[in-house]
PDB file of N, CA and C in Angstrom:
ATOM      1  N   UNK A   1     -13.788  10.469  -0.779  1.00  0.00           N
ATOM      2  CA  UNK A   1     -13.461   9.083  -1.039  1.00  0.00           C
ATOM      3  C   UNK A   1     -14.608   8.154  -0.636  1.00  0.00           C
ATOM      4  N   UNK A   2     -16.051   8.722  -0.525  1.00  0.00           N
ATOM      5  CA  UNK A   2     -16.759   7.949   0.091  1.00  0.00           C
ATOM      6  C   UNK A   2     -17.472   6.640  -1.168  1.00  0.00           C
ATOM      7  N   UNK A   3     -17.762   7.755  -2.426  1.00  0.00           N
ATOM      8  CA  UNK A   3     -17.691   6.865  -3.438  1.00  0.00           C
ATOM      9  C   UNK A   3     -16.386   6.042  -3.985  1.00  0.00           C
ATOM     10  N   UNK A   4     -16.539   5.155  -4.786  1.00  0.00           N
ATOM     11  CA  UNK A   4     -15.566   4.576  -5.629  1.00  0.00           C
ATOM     12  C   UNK A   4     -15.552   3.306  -4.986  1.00  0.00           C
ATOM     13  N   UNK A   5     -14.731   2.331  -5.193  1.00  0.00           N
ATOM     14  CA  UNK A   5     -14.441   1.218  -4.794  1.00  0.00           C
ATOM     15  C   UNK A   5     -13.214   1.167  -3.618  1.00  0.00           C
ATOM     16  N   UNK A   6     -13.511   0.376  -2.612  1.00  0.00           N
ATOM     17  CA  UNK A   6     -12.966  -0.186  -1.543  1.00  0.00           C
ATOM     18  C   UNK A   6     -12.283  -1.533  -1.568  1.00  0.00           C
ATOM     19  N   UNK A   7     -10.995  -1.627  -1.854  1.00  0.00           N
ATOM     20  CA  UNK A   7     -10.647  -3.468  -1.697  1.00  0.00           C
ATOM     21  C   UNK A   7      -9.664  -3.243  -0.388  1.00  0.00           C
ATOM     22  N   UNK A   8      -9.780  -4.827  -0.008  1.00  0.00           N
ATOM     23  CA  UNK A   8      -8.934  -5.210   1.319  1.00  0.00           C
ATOM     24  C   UNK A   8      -7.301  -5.984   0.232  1.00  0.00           C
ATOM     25  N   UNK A   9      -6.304  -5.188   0.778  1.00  0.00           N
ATOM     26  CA  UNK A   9      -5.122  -5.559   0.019  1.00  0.00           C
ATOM     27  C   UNK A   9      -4.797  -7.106   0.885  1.00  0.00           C
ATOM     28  N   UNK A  10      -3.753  -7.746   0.096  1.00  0.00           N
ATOM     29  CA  UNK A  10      -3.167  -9.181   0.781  1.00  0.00           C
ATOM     30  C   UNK A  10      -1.599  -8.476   0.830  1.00  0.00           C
ATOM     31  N   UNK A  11      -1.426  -8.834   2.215  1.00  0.00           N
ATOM     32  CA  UNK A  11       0.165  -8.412   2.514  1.00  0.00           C
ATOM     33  C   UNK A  11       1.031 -10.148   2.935  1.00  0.00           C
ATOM     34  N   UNK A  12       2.068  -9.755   2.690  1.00  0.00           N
ATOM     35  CA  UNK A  12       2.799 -11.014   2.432  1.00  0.00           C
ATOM     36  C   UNK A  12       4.440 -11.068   3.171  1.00  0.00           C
ATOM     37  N   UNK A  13       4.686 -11.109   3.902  1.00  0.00           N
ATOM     38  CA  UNK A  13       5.896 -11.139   4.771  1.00  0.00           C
ATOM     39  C   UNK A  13       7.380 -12.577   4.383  1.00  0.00           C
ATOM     40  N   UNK A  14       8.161 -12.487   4.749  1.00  0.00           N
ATOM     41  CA  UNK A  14       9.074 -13.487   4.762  1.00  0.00           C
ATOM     42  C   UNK A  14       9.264 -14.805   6.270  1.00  0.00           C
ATOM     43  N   UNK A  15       9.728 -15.876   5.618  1.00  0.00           N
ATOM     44  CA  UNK A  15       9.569 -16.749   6.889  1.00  0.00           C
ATOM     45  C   UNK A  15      10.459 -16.775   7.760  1.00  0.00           C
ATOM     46  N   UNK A  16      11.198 -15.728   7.958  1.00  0.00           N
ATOM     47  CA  UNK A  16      11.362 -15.370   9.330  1.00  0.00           C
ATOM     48  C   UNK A  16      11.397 -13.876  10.152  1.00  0.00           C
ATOM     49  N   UNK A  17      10.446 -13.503   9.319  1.00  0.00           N
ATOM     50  CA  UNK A  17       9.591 -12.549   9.796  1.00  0.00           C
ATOM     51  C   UNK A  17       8.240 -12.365   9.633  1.00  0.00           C
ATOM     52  N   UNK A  18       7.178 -12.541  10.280  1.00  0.00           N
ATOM     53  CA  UNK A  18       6.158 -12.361  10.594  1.00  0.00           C
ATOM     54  C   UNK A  18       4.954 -10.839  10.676  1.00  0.00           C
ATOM     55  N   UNK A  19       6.003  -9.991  10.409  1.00  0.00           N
ATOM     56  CA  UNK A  19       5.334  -8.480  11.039  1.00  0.00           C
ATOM     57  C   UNK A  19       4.606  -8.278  10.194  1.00  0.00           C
ATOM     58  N   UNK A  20       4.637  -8.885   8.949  1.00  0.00           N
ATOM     59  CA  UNK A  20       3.204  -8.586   8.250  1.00  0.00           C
ATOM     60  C   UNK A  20       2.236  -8.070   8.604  1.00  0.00           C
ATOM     61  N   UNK A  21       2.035  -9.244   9.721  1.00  0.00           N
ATOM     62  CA  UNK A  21       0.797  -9.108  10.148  1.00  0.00           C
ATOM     63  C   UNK A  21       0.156  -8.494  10.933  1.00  0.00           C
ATOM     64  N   UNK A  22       1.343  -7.318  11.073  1.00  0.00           N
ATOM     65  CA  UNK A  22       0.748  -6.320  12.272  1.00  0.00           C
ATOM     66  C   UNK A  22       0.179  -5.124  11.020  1.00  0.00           C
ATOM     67  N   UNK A  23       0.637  -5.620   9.643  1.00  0.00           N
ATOM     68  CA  UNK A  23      -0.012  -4.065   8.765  1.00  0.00           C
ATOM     69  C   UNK A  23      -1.382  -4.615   8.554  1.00  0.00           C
ATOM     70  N   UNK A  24      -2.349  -3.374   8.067  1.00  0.00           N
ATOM     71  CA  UNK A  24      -3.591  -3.901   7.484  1.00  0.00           C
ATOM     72  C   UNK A  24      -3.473  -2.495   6.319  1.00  0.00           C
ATOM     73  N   UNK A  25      -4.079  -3.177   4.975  1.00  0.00           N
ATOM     74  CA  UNK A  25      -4.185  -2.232   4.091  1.00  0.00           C
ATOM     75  C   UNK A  25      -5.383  -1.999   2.960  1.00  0.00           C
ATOM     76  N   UNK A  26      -5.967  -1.333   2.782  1.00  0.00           N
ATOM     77  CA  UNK A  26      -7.048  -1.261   1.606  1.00  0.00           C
ATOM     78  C   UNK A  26      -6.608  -0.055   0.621  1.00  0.00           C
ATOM     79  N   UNK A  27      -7.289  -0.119  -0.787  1.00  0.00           N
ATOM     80  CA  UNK A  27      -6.868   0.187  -1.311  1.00  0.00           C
ATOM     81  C   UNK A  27      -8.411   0.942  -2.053  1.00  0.00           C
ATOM     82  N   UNK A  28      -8.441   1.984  -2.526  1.00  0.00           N
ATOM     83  CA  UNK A  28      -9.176   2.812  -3.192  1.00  0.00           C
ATOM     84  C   UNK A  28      -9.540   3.082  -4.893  1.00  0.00           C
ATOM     85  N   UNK A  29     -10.434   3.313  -5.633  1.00  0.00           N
ATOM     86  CA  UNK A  29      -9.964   3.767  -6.776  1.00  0.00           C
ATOM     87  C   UNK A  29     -11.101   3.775  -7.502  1.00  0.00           C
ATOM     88  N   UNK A  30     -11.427   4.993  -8.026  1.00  0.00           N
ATOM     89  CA  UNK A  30     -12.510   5.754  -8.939  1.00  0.00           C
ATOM     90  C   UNK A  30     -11.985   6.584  -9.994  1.00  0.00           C
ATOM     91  N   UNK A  31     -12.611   6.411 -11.158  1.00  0.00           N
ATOM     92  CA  UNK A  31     -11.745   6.494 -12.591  1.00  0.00           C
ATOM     93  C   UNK A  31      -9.963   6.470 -12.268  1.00  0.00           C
ATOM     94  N   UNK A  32      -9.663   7.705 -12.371  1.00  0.00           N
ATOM     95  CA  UNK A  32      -8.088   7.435 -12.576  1.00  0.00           C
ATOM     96  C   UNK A  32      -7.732   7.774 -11.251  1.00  0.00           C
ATOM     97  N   UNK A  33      -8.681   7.925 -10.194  1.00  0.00           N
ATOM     98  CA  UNK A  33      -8.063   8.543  -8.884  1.00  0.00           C
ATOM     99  C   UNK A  33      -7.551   6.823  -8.206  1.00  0.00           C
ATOM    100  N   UNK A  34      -6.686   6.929  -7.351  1.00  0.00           N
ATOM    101  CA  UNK A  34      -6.262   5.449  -6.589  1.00  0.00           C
ATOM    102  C   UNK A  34      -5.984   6.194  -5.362  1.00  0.00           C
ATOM    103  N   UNK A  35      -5.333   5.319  -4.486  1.00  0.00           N
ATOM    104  CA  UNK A  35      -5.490   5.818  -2.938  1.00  0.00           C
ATOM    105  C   UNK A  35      -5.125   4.180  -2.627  1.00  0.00           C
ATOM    106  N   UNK A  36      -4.162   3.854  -1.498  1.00  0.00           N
ATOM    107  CA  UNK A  36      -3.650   2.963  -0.989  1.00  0.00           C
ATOM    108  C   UNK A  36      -3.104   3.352   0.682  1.00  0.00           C
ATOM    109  N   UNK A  37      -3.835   3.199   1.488  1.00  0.00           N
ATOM    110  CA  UNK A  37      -3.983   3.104   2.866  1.00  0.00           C
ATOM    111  C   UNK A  37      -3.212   2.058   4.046  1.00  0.00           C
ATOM    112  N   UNK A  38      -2.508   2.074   4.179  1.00  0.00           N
ATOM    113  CA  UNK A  38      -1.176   0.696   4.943  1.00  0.00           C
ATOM    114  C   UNK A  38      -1.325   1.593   5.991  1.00  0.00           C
ATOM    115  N   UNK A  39      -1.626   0.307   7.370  1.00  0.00           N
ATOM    116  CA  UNK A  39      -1.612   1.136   8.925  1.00  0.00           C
ATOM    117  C   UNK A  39      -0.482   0.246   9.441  1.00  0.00           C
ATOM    118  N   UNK A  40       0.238   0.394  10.586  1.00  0.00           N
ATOM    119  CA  UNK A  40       0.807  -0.596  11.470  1.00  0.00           C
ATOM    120  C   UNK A  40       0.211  -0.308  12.790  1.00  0.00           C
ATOM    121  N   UNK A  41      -0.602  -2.029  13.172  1.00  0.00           N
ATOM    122  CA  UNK A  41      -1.594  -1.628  14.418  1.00  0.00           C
ATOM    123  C   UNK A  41      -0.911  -2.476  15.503  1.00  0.00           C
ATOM    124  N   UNK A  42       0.960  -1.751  15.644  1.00  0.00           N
ATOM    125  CA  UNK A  42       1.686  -2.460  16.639  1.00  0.00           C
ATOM    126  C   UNK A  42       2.511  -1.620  17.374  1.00  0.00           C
ATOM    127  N   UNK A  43       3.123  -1.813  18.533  1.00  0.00           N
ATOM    128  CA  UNK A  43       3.924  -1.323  18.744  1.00  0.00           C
ATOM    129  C   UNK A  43       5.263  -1.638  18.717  1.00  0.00           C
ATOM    130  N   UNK A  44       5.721  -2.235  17.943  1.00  0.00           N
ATOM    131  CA  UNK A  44       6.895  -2.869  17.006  1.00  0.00           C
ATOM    132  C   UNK A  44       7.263  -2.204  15.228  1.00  0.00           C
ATOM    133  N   UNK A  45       8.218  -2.258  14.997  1.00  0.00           N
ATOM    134  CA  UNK A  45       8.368  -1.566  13.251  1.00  0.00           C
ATOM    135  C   UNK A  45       8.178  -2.743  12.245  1.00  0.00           C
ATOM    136  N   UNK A  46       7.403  -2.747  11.979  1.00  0.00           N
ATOM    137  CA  UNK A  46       7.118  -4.069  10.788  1.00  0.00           C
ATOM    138  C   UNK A  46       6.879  -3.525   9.702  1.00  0.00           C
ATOM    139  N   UNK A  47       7.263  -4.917   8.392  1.00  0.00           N
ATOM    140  CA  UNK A  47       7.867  -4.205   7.454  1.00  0.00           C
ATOM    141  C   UNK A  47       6.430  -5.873   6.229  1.00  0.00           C
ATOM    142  N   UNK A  48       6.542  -5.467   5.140  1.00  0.00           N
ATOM    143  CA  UNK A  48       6.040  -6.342   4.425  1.00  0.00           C
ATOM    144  C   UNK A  48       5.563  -6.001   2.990  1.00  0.00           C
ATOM    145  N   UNK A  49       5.238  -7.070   2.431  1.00  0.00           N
ATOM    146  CA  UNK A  49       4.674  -6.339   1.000  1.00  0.00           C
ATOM    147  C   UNK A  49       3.490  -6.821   1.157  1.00  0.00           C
ATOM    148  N   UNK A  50       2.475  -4.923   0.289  1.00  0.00           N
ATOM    149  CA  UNK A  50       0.803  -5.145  -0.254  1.00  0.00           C
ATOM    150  C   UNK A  50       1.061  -4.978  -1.601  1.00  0.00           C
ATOM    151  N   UNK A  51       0.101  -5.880  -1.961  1.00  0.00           N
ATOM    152  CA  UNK A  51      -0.504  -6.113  -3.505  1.00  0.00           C
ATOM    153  C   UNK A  51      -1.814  -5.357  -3.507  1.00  0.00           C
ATOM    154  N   UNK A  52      -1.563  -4.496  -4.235  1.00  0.00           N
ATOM    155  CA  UNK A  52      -2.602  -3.936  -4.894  1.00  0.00           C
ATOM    156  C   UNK A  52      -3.302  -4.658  -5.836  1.00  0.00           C
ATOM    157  N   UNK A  53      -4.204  -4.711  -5.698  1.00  0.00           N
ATOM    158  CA  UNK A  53      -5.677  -5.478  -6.372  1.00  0.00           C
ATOM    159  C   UNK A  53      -6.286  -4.681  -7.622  1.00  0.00           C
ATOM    160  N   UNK A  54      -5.527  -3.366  -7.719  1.00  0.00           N
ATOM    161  CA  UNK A  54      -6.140  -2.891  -8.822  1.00  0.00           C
ATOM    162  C   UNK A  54      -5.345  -3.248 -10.491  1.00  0.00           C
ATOM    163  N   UNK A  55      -6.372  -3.688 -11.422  1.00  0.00           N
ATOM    164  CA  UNK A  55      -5.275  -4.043 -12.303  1.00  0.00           C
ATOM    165  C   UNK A  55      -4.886  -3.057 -13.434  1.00  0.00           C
ATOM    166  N   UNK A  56      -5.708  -1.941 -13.297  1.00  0.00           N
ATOM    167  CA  UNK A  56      -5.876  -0.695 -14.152  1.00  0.00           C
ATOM    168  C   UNK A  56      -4.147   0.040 -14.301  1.00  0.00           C
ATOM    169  N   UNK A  57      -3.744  -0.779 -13.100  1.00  0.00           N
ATOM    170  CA  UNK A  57      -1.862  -0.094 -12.650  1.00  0.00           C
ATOM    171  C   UNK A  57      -1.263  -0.476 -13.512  1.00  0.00           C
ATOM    172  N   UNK A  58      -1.534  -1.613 -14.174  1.00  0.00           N
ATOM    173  CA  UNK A  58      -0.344  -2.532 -14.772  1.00  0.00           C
ATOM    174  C   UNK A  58      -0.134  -1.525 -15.511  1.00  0.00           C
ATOM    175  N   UNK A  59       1.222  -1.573 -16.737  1.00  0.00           N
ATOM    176  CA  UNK A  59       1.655  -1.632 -17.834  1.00  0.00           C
ATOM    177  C   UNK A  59       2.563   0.132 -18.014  1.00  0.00           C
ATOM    178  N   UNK A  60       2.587   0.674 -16.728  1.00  0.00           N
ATOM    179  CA  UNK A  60       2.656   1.862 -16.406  1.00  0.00           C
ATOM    180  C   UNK A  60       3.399   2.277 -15.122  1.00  0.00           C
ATOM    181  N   UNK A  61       4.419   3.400 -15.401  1.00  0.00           N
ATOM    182  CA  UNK A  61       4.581   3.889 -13.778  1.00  0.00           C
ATOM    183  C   UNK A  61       4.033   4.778 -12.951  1.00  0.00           C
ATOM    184  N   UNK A  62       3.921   4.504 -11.702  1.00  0.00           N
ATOM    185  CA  UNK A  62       2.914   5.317 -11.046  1.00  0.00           C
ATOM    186  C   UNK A  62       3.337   6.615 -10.109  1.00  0.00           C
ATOM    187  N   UNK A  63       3.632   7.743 -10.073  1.00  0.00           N
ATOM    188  CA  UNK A  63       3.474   8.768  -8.693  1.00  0.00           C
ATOM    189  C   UNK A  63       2.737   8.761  -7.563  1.00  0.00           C
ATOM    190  N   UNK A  64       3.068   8.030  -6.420  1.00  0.00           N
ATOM    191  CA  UNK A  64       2.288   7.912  -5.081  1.00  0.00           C
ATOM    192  C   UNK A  64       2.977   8.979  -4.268  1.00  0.00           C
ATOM    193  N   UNK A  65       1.792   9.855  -3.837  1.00  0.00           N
ATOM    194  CA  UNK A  65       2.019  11.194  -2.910  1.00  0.00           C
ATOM    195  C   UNK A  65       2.139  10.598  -1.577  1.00  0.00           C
ATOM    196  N   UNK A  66       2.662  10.947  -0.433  1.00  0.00           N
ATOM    197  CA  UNK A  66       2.145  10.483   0.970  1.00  0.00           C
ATOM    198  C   UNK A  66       0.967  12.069   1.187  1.00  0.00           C
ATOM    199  N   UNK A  67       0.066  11.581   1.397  1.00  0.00           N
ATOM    200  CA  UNK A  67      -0.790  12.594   1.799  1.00  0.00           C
ATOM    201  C   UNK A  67      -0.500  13.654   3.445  1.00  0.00           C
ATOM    202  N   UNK A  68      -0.142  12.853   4.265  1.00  0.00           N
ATOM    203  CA  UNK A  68       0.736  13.102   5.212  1.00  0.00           C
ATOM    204  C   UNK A  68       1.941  13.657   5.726  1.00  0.00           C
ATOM    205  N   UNK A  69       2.899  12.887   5.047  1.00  0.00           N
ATOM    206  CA  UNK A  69       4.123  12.847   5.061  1.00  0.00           C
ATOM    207  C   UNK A  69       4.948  13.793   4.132  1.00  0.00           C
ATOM    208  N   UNK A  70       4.094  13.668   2.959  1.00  0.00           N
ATOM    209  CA  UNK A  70       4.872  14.561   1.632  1.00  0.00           C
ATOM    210  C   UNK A  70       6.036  13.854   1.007  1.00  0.00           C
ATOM    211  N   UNK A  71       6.431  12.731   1.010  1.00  0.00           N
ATOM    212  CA  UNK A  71       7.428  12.094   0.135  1.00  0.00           C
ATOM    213  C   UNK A  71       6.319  11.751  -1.002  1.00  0.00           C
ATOM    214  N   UNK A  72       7.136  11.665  -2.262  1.00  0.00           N
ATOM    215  CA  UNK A  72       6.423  11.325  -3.243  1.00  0.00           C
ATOM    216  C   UNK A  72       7.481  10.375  -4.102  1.00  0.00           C
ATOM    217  N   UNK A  73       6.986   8.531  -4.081  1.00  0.00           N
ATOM    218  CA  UNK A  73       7.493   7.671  -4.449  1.00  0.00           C
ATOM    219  C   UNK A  73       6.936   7.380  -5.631  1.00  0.00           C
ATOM    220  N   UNK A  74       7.864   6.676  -6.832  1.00  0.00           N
ATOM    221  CA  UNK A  74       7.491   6.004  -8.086  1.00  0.00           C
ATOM    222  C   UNK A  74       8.490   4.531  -8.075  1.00  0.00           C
ATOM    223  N   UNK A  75       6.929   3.999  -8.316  1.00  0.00           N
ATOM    224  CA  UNK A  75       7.016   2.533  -8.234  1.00  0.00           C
ATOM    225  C   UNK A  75       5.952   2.184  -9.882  1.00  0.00           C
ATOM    226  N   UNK A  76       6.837   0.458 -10.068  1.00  0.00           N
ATOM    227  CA  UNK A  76       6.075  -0.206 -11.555  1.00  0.00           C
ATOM    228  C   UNK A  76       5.004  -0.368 -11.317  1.00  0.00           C
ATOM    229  N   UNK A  77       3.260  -0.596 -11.860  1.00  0.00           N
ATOM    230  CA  UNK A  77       2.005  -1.020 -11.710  1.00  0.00           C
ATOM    231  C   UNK A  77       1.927  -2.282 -11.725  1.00  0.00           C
ATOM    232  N   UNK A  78       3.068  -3.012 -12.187  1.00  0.00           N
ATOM    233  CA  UNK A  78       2.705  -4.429 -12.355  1.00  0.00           C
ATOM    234  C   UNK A  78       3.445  -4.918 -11.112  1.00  0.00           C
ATOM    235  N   UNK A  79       4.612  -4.324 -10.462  1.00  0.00           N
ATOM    236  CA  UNK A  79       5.235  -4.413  -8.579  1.00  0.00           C
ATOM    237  C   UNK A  79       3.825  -4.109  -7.859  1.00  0.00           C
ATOM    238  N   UNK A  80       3.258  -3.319  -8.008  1.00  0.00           N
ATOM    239  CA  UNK A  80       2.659  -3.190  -7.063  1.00  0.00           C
ATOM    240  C   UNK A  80       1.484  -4.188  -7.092  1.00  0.00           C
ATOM    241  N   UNK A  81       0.925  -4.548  -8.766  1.00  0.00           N
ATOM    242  CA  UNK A  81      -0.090  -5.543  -8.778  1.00  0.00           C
ATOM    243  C   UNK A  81       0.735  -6.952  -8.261  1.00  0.00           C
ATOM    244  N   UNK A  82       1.526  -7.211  -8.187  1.00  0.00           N
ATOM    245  CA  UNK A  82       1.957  -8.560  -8.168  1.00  0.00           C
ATOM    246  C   UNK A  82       3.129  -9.073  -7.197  1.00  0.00           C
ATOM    247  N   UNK A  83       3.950  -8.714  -6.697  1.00  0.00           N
ATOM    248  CA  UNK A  83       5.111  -8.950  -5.785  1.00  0.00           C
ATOM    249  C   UNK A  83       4.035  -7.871  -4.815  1.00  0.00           C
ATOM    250  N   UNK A  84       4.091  -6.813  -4.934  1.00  0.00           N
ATOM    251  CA  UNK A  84       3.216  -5.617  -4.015  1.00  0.00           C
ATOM    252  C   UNK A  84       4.385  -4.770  -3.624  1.00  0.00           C
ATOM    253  N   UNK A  85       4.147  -3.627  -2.936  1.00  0.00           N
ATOM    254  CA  UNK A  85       4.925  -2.707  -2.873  1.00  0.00           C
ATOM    255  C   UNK A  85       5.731  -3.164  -1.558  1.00  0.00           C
ATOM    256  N   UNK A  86       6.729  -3.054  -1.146  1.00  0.00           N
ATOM    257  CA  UNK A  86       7.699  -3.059   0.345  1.00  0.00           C
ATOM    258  C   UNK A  86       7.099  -1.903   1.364  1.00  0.00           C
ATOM    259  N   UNK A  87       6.632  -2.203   2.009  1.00  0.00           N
ATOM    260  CA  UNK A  87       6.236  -1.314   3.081  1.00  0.00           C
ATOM    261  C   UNK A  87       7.280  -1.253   4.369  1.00  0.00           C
ATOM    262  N   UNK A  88       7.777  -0.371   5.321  1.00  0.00           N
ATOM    263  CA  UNK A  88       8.538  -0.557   6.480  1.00  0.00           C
ATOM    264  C   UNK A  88       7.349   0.460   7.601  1.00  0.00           C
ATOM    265  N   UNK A  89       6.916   0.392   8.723  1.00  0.00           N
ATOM    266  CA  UNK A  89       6.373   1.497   9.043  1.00  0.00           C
ATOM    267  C   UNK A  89       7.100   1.419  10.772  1.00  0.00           C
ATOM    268  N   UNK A  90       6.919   2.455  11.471  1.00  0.00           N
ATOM    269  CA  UNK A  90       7.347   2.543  12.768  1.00  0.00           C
ATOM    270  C   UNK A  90       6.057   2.125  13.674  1.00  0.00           C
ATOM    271  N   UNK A  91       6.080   1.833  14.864  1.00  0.00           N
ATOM    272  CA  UNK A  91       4.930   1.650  15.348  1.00  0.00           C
ATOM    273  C   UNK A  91       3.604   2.566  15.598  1.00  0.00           C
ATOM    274  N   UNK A  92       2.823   2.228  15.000  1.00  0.00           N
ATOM    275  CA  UNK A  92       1.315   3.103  14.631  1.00  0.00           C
ATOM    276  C   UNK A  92       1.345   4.234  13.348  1.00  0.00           C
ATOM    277  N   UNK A  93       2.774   3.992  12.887  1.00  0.00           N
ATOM    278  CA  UNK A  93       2.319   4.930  11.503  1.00  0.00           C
ATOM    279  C   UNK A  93       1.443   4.322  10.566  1.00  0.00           C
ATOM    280  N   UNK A  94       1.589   5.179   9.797  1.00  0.00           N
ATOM    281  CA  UNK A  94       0.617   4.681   8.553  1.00  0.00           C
ATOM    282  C   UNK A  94       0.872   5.567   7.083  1.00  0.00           C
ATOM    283  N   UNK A  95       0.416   4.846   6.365  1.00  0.00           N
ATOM    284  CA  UNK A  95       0.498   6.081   4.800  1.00  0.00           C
ATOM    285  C   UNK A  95      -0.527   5.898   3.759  1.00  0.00           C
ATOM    286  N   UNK A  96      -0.896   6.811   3.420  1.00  0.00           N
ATOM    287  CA  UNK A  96      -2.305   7.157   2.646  1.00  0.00           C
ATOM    288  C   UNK A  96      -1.362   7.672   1.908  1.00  0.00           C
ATOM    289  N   UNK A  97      -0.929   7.131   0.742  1.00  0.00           N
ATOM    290  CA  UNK A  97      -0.956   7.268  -0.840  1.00  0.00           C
ATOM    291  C   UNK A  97      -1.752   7.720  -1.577  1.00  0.00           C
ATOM    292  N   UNK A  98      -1.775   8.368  -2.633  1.00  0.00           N
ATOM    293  CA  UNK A  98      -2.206   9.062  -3.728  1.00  0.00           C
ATOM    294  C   UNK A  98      -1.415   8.720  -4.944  1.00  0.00           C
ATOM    295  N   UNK A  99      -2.291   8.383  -5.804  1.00  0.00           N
ATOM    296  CA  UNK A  99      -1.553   8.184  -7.032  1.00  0.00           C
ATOM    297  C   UNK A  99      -2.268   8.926  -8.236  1.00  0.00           C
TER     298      UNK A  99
END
């Protein structure tokens, strides 16, 4: 993954919750490979939505692997470009997606 492109995702929380801002997320993607990276750098469970920045997603549904974990979620390209995906994580997890 050292080639390809690197973006910093925008995560977006509700106003009366804040935990957003304990996720940080970037997002990956060289020809058809993608990769979406969400950490929680808390010790609290915070929850929020990332927008993926890639727009190659739209118009299509996607298979995201947890590389980790092994659940394998399908979500719309245009949710994830635009509202962004719902994230929940426990404190210090994280998930490296594959799509």
């Amino acid at each position: 993954m050292k080639d390809g492109t690197w973006r910093l995702c925008e995560r977006t929380g509700w106003p009366d919750n804040d935990r957003y801002l304990n996720l940080a997320a970037w997002c990956w993607a060289k020809g058809k490979d993608h990769c979406l990276i969400v950490v929680n750098f808390s010790p609290i469970k915070s929850q929020g939505r990332v927008r993926v920045p890639l727009d190659d997603l739209r118009g299509r549904m996607w298979q995201m692997a947890d590389a980790f974990a092994g659940p394998v979620y399908e979500r719309d390209g245009n949710e994830l470009c635009d509202s962004g995906l719902y994230v929940e994580l426990d404190p210090w997890q994280f998930h490296v997606l594959r799509f």
